[in-house]
PDB file of N, CA and C in Angstrom:
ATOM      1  N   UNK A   1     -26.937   1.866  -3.439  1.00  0.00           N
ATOM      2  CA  UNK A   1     -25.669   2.529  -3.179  1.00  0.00           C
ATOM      3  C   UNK A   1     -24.540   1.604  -3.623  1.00  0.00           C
ATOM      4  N   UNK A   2     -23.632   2.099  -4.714  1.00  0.00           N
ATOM      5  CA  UNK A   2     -22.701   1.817  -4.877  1.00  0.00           C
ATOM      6  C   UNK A   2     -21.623   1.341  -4.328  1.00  0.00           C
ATOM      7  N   UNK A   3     -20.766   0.282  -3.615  1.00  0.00           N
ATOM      8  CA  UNK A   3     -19.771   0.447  -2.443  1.00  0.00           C
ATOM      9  C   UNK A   3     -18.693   0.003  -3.311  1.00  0.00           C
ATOM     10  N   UNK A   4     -17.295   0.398  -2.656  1.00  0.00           N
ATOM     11  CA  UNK A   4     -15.984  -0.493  -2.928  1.00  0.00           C
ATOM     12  C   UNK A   4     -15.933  -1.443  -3.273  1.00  0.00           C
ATOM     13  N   UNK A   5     -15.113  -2.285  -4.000  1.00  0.00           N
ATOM     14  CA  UNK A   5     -14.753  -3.481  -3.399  1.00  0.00           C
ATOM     15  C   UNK A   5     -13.595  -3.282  -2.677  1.00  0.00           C
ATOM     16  N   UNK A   6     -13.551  -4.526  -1.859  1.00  0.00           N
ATOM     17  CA  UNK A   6     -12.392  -4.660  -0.815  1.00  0.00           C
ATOM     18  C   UNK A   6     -10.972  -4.019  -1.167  1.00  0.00           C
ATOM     19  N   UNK A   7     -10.401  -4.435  -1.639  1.00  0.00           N
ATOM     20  CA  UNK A   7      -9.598  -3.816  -2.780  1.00  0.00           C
ATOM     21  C   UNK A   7      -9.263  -2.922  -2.982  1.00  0.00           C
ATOM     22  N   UNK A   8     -10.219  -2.462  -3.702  1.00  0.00           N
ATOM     23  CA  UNK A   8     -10.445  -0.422  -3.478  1.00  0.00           C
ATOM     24  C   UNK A   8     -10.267   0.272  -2.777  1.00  0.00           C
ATOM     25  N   UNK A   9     -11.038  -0.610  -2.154  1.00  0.00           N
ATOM     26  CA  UNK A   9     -11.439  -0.136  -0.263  1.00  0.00           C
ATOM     27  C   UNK A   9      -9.752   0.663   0.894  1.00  0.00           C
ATOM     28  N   UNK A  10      -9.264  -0.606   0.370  1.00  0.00           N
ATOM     29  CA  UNK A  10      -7.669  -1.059   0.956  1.00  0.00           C
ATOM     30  C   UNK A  10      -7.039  -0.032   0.262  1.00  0.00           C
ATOM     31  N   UNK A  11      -6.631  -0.040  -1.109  1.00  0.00           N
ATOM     32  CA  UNK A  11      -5.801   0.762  -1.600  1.00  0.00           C
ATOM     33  C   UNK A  11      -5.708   2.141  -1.091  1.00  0.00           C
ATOM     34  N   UNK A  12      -7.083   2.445  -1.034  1.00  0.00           N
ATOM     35  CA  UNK A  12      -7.588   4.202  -0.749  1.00  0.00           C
ATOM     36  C   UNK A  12      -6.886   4.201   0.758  1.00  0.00           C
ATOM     37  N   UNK A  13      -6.806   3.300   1.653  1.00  0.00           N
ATOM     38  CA  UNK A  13      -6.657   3.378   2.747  1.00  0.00           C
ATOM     39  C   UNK A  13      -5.308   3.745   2.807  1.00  0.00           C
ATOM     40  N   UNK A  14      -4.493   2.577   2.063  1.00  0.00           N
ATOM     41  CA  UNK A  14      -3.169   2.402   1.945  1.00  0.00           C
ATOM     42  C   UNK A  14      -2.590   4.424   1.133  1.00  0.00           C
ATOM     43  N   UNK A  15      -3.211   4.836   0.173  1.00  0.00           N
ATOM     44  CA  UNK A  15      -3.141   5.837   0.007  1.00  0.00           C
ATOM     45  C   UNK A  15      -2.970   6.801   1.230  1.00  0.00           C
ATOM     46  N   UNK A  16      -4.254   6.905   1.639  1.00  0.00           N
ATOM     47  CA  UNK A  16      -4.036   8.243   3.133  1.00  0.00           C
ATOM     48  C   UNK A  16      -2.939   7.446   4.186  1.00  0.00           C
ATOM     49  N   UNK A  17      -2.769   6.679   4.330  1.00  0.00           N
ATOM     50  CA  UNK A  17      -1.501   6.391   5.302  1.00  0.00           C
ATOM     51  C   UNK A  17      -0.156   6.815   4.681  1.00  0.00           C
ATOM     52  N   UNK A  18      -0.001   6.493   3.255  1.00  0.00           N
ATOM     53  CA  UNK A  18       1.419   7.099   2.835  1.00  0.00           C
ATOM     54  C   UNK A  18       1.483   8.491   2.581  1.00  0.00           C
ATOM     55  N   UNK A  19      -0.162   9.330   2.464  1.00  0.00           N
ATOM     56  CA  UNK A  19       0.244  10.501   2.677  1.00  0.00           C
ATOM     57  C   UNK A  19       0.308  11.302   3.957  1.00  0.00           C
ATOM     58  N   UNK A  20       0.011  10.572   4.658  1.00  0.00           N
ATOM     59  CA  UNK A  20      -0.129  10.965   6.301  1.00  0.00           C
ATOM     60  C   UNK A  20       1.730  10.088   7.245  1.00  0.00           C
ATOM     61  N   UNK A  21       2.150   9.157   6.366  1.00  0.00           N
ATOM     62  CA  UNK A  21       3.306   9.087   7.267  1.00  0.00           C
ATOM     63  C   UNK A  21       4.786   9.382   6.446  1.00  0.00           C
ATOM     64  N   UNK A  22       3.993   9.742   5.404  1.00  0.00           N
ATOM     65  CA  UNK A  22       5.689  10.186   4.037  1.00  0.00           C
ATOM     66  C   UNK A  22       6.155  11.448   4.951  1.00  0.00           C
ATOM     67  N   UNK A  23       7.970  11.539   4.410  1.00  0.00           N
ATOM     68  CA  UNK A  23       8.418  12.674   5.307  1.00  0.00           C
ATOM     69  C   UNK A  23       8.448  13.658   3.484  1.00  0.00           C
ATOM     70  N   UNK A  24       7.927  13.245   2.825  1.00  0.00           N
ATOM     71  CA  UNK A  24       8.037  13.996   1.232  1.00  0.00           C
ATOM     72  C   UNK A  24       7.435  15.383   1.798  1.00  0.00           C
ATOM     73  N   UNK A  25       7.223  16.223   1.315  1.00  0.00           N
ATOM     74  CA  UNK A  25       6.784  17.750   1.623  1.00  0.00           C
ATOM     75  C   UNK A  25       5.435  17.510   1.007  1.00  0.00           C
ATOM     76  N   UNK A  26       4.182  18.132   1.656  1.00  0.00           N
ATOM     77  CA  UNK A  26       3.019  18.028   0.496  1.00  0.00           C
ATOM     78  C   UNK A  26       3.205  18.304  -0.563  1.00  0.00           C
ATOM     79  N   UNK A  27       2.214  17.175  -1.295  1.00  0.00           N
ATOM     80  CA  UNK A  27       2.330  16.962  -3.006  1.00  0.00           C
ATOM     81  C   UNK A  27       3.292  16.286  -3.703  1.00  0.00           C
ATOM     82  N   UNK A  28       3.992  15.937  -2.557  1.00  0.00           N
ATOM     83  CA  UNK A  28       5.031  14.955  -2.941  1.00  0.00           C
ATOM     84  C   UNK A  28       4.748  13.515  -3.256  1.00  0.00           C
ATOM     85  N   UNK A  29       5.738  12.658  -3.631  1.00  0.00           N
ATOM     86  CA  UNK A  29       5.691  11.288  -4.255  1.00  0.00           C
ATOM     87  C   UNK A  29       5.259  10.740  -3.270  1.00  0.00           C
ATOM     88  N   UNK A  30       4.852  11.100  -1.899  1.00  0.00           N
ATOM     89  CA  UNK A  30       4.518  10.260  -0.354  1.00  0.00           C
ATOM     90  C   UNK A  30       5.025   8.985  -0.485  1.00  0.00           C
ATOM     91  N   UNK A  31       6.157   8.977  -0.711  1.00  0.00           N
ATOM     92  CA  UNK A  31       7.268   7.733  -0.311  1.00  0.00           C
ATOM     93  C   UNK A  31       6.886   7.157   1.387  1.00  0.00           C
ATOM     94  N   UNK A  32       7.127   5.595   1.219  1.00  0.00           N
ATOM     95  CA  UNK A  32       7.225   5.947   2.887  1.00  0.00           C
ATOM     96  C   UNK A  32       8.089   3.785   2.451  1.00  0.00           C
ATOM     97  N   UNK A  33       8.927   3.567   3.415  1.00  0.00           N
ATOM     98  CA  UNK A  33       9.793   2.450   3.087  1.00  0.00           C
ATOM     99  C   UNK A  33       8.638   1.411   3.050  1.00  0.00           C
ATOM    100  N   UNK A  34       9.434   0.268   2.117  1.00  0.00           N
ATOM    101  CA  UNK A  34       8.935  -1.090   2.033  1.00  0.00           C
ATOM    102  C   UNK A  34       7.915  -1.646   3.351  1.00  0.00           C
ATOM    103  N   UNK A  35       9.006  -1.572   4.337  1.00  0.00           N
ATOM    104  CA  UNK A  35       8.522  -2.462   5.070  1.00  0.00           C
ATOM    105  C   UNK A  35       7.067  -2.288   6.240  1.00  0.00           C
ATOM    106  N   UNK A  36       6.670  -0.908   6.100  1.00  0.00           N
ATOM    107  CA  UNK A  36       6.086   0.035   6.676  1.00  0.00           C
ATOM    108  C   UNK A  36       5.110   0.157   5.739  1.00  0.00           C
ATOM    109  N   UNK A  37       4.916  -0.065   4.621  1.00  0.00           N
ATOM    110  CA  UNK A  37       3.942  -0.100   3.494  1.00  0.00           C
ATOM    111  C   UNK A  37       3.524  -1.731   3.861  1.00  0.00           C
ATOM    112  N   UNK A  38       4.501  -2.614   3.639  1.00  0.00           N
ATOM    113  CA  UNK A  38       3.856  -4.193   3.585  1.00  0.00           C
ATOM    114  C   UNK A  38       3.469  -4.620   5.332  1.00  0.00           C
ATOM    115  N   UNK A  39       4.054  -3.769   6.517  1.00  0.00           N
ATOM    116  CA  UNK A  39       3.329  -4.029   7.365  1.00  0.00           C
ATOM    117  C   UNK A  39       1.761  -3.613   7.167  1.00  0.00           C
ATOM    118  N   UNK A  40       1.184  -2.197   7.395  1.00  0.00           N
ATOM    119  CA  UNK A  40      -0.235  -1.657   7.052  1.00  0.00           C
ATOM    120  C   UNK A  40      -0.778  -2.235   6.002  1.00  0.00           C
ATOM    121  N   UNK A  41      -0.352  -2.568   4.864  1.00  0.00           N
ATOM    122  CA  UNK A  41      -1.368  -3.363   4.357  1.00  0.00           C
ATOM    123  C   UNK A  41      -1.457  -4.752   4.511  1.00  0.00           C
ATOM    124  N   UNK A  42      -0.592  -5.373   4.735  1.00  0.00           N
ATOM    125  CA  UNK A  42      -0.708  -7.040   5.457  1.00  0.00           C
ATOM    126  C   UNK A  42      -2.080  -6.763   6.837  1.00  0.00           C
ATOM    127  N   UNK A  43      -1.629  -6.079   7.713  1.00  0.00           N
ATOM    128  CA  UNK A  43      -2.448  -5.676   8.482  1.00  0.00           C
ATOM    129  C   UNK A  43      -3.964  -5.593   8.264  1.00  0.00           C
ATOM    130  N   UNK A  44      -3.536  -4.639   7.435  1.00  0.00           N
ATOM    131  CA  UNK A  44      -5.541  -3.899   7.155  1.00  0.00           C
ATOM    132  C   UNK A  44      -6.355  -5.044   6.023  1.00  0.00           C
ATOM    133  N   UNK A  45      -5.648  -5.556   5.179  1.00  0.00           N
ATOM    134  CA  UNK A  45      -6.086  -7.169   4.723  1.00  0.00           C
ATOM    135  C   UNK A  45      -6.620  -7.944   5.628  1.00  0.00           C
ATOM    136  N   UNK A  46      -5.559  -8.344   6.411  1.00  0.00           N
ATOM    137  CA  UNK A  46      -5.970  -9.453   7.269  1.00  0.00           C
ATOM    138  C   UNK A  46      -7.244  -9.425   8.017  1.00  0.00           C
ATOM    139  N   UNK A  47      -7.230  -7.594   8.602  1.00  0.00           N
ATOM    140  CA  UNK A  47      -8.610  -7.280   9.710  1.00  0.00           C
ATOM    141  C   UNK A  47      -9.665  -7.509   7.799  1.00  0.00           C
ATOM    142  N   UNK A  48      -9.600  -6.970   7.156  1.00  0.00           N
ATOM    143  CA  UNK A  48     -10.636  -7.407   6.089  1.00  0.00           C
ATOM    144  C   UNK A  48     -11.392  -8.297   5.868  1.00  0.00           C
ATOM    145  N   UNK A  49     -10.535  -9.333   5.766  1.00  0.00           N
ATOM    146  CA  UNK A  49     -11.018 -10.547   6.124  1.00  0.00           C
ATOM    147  C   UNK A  49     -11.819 -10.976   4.595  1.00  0.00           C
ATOM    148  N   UNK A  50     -11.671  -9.675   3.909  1.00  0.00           N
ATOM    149  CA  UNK A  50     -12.316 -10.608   2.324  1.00  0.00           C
ATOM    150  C   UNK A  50     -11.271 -10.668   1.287  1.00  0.00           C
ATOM    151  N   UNK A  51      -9.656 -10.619   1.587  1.00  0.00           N
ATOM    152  CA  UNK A  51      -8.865 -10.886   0.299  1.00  0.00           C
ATOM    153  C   UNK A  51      -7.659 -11.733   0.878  1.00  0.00           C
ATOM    154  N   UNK A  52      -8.216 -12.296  -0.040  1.00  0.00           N
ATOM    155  CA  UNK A  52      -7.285 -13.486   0.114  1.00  0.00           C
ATOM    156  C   UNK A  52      -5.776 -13.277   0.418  1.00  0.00           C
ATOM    157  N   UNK A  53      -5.017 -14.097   1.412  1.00  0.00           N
ATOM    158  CA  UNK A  53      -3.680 -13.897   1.538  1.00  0.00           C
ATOM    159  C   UNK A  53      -3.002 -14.194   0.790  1.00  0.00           C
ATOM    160  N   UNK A  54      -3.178 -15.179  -0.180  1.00  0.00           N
ATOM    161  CA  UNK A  54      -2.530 -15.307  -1.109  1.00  0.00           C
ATOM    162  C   UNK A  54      -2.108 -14.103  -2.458  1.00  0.00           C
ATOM    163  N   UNK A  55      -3.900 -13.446  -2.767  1.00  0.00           N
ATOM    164  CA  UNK A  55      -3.597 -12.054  -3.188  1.00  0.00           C
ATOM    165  C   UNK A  55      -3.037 -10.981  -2.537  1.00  0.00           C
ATOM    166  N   UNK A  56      -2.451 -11.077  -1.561  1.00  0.00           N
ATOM    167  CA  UNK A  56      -2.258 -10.092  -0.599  1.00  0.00           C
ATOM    168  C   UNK A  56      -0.257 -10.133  -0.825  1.00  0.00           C
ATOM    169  N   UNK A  57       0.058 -11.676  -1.050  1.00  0.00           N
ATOM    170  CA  UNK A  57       1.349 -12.063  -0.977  1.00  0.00           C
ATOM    171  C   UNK A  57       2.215 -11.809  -2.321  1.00  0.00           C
ATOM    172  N   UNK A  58       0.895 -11.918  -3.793  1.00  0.00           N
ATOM    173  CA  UNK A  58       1.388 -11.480  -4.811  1.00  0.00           C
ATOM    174  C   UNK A  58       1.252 -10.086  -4.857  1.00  0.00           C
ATOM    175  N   UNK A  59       0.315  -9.569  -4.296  1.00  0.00           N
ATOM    176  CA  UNK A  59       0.544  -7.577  -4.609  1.00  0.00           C
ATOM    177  C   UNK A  59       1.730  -7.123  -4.199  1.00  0.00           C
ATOM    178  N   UNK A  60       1.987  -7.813  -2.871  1.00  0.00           N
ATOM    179  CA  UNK A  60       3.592  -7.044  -2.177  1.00  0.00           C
ATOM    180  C   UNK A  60       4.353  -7.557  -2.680  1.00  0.00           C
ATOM    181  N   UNK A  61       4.376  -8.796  -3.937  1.00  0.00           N
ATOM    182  CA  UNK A  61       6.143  -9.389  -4.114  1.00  0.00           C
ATOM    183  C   UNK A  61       5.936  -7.922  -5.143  1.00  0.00           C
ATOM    184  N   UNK A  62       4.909  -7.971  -6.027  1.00  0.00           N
ATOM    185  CA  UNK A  62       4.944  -6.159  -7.337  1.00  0.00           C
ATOM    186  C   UNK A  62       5.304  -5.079  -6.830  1.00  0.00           C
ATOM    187  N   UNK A  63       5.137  -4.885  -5.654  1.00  0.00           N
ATOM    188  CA  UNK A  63       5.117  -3.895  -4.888  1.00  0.00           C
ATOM    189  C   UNK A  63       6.654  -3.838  -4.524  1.00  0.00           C
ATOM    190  N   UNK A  64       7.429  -5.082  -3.517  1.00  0.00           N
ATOM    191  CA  UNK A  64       8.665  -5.160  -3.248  1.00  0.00           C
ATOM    192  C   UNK A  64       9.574  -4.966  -4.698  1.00  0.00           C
ATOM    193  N   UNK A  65       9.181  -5.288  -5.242  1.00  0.00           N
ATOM    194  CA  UNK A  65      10.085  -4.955  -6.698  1.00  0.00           C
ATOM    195  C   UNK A  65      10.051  -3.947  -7.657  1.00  0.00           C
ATOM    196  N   UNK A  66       9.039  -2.822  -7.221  1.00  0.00           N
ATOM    197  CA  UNK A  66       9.263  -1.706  -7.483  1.00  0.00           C
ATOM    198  C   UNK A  66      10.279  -0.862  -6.703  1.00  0.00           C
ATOM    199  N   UNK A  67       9.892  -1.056  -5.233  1.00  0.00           N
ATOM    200  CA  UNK A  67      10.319  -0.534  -4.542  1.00  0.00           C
ATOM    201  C   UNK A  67      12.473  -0.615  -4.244  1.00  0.00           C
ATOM    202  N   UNK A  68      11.997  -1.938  -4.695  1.00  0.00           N
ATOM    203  CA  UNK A  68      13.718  -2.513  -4.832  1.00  0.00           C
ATOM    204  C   UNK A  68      14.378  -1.520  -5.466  1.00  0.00           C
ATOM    205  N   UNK A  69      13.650  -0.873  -6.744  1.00  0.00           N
ATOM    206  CA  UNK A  69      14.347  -0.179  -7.854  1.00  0.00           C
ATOM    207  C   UNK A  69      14.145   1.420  -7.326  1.00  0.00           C
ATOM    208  N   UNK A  70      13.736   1.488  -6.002  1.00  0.00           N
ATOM    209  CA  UNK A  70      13.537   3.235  -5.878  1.00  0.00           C
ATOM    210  C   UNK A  70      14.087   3.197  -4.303  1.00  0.00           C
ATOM    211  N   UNK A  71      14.992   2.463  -4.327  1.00  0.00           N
ATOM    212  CA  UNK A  71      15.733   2.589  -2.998  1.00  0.00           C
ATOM    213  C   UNK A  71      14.862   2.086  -1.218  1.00  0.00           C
ATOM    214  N   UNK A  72      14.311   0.902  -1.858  1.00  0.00           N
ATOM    215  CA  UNK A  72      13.576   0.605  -1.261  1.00  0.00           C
ATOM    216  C   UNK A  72      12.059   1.120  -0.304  1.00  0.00           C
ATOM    217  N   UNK A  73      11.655   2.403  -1.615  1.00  0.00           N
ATOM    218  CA  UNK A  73      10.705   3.152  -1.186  1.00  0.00           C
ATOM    219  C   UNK A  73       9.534   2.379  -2.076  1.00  0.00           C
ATOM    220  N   UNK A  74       8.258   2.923  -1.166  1.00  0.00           N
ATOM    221  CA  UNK A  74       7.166   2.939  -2.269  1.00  0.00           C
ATOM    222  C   UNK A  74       6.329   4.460  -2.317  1.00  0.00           C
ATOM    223  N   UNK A  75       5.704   4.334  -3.922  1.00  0.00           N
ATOM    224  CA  UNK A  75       5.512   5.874  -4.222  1.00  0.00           C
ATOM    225  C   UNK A  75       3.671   5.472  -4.109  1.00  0.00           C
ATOM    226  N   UNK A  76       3.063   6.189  -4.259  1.00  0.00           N
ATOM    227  CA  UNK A  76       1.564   6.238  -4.910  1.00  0.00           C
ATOM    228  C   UNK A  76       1.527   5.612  -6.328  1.00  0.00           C
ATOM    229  N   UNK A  77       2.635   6.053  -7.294  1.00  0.00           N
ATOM    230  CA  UNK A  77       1.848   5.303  -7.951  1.00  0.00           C
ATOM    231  C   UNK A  77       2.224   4.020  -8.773  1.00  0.00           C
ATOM    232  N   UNK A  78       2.891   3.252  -7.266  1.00  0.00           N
ATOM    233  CA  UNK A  78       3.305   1.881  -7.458  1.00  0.00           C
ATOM    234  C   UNK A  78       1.809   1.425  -7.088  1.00  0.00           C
ATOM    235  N   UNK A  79       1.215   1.738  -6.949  1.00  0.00           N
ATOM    236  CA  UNK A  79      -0.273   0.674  -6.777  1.00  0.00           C
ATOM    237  C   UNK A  79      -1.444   1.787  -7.178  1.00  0.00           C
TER     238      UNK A  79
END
C-alpha cells in the first residue's frame, strides 16, 4: 500500500480546513487569513512530528508572501 508522505499528508489536511473554515461560498477560492492558515499548519506539523521546523518556517515565509499580495489571504492554490 501506497501512503503519503508527510507533506502530502499535511497539505490535503491544510486543504479541507480552508474549505471547511473559508467564508467564500462553495467552489470558491476558500480564502481563509494568514494567520489562521500558519496557526493549523504550524500546529498539525508539529503533532507530525516528521517535518522539519525548519521546512515548516520556509513554506509559511512563501506562503506569507503570497498572501501579503492578496490582502493578507491565502487561496488553495498558494500551496
Amino acid at each position: 500500500i501506497s501512503q503519503l508522505n508527510p507533506l502530502q499528508s499535511l497539505l490535503s489536511s491544510m486543504k479541507h480546513a480552508c474549505e471547511i473554515l473559508t467564508k467564500d461560498p462553495d467552489g470558491g477560492a476558500a480564502r481563509v487569513p494568514f494567520e489562521t492558515f500558519s496557526f493549523l499548519y504550524s500546529y498539525l506539523a508539529s503533532i507530525d512530528g516528521e517535518i522539519p521546523e525548519e521546512e515548516t518556517e520556509t513554506f509559511l515565509c512563501g506562503i506569507k508572501e503570497q498572501a501579503d499580495q492578496q490582502s493578507g489571504m491565502v487561496l488553495l492554490r498558494n500551496f
